[in-house]
N, C-alpha and C. Protein backbone atom coordinates (compact mmCIF):
# COMPACT_ATOMS: atom_id res chain seq x y z
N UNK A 1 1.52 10.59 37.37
CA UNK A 1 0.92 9.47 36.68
C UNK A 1 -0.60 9.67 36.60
N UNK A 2 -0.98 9.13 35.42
CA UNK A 2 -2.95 9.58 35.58
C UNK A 2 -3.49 8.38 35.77
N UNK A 3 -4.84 8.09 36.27
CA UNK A 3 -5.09 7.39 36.42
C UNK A 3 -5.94 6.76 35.25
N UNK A 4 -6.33 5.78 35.19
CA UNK A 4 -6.39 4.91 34.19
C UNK A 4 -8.24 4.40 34.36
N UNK A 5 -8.27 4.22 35.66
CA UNK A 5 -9.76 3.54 35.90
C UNK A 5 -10.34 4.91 36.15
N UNK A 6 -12.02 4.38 35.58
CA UNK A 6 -13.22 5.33 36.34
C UNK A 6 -13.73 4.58 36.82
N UNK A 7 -14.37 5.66 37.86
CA UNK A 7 -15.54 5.01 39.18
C UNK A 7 -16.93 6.11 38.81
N UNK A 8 -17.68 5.72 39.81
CA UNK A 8 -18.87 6.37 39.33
C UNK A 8 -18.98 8.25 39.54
N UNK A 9 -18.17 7.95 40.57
CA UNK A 9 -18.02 9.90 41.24
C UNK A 9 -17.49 10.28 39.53
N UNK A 10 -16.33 10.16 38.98
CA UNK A 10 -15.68 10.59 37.94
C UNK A 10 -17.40 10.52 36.72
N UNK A 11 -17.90 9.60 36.54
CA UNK A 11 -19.25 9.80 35.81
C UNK A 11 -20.16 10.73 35.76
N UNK A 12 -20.45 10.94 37.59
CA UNK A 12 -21.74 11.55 37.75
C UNK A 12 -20.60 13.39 37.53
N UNK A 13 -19.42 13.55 37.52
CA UNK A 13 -18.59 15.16 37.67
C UNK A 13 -18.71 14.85 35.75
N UNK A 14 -18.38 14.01 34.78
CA UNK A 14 -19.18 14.22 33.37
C UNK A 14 -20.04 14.11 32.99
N UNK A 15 -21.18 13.52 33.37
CA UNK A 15 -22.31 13.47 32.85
C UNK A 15 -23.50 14.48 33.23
N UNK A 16 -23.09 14.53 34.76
CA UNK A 16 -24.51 15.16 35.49
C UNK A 16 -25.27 14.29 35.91
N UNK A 17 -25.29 12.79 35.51
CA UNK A 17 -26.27 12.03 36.64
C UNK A 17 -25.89 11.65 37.97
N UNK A 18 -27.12 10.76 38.24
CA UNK A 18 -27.04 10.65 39.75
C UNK A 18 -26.26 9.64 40.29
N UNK A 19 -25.58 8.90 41.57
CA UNK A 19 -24.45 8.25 41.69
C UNK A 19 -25.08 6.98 41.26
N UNK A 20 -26.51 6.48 41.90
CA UNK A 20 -26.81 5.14 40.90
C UNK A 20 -26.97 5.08 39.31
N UNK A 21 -27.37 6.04 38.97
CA UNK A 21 -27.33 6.09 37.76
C UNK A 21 -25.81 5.70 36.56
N UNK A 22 -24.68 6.22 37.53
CA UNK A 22 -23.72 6.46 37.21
C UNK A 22 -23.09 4.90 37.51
N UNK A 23 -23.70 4.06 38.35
CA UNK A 23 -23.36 3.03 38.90
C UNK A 23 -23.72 2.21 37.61
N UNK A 24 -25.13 2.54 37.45
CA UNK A 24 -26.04 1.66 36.20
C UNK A 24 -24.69 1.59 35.09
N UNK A 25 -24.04 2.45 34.68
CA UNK A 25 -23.53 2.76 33.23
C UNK A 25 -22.64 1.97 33.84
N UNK A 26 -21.60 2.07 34.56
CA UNK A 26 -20.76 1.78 34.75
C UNK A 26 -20.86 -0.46 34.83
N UNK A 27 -21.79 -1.04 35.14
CA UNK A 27 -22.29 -2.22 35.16
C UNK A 27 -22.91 -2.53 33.51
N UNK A 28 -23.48 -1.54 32.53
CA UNK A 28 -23.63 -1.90 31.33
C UNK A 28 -21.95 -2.17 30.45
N UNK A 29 -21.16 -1.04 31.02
CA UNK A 29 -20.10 -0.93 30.67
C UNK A 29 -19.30 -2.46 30.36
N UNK A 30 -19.52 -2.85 31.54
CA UNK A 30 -18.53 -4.39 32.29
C UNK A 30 -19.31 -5.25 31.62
N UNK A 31 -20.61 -5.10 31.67
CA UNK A 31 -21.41 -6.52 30.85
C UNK A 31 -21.17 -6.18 28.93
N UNK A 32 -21.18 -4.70 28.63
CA UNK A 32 -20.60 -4.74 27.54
C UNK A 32 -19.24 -5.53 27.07
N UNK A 33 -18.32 -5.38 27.88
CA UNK A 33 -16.62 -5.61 27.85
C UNK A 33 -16.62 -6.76 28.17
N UNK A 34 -17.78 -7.74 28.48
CA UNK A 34 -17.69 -9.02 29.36
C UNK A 34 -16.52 -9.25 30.54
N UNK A 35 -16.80 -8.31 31.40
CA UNK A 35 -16.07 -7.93 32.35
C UNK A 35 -16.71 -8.81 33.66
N UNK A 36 -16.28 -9.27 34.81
CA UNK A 36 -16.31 -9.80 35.69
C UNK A 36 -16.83 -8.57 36.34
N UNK A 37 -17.19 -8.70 37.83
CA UNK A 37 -17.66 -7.61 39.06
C UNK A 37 -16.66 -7.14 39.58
N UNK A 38 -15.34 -8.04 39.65
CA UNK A 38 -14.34 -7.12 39.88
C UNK A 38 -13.35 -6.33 39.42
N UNK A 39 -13.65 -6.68 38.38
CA UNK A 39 -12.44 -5.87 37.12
C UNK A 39 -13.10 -4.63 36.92
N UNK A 40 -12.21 -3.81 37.10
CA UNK A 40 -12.18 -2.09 36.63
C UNK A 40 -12.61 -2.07 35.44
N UNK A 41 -13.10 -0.78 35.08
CA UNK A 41 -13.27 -0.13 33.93
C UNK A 41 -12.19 0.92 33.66
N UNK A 42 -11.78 1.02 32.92
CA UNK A 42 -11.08 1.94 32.13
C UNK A 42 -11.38 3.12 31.69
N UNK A 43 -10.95 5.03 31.82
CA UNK A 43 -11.34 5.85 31.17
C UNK A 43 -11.67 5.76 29.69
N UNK A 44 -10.30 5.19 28.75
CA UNK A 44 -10.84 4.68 27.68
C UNK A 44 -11.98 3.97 27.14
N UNK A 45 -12.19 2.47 27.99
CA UNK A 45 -13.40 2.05 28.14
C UNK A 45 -14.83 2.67 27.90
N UNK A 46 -15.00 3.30 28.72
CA UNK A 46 -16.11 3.99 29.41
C UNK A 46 -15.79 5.80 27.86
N UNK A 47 -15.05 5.80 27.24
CA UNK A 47 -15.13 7.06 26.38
C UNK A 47 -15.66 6.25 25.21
N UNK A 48 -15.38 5.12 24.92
CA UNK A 48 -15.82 4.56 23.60
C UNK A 48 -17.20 4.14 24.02
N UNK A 49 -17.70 3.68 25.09
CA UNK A 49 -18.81 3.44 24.84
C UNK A 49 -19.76 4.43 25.48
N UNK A 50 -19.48 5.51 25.92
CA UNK A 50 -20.60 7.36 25.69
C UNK A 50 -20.27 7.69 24.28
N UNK A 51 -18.85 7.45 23.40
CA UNK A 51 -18.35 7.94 22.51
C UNK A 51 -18.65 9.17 22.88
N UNK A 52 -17.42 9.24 23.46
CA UNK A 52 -16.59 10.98 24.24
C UNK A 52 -15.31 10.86 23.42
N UNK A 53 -14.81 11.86 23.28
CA UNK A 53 -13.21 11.73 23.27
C UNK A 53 -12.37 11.63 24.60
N UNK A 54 -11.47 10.78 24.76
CA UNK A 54 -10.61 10.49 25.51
C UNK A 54 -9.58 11.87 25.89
N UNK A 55 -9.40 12.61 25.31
CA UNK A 55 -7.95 13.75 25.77
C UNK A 55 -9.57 14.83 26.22
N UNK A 56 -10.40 14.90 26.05
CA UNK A 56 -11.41 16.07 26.93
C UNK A 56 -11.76 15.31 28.06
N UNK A 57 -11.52 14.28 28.33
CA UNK A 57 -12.26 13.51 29.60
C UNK A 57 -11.00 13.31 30.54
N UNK A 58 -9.84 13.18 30.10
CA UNK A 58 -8.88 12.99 30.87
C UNK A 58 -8.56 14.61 31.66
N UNK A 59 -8.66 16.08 30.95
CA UNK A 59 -8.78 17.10 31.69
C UNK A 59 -9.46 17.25 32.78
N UNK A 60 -10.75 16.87 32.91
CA UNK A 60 -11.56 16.89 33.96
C UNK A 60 -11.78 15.82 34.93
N UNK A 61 -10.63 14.59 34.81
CA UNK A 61 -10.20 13.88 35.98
C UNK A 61 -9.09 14.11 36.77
């Protein structure tokens, strides 16, 4: 089964930034999605708004 949510480790292994940094995106993300503090983000999520493709990001999780 794959997993579905990203966290910031999975960010900073695609992007190259740093873990707060990766924290930052991940909190624009949720205030984008009008997401609560505790609700997950989604790989999908988080590909539409770097606009990545989703099937190259899922290889490298």
């Amino acid at each position: 089964m794959k997993r579905i949510c990203i966290y910031p480790k999975d960010i900073q292994l695609i992007t190259g930034k740093s873990e707060r940094q990766s924290r930052n995106i991940l909190a624009k993300i949720k205030a984008h999605n009008n997401k609560e503090k505790h609700q997950l983000v989604t790989i999908h999520e988080f590909c539409l708004y770097m606009g990545l493709d989703p099937e190259v990001i899922t290889i490298k999780l």
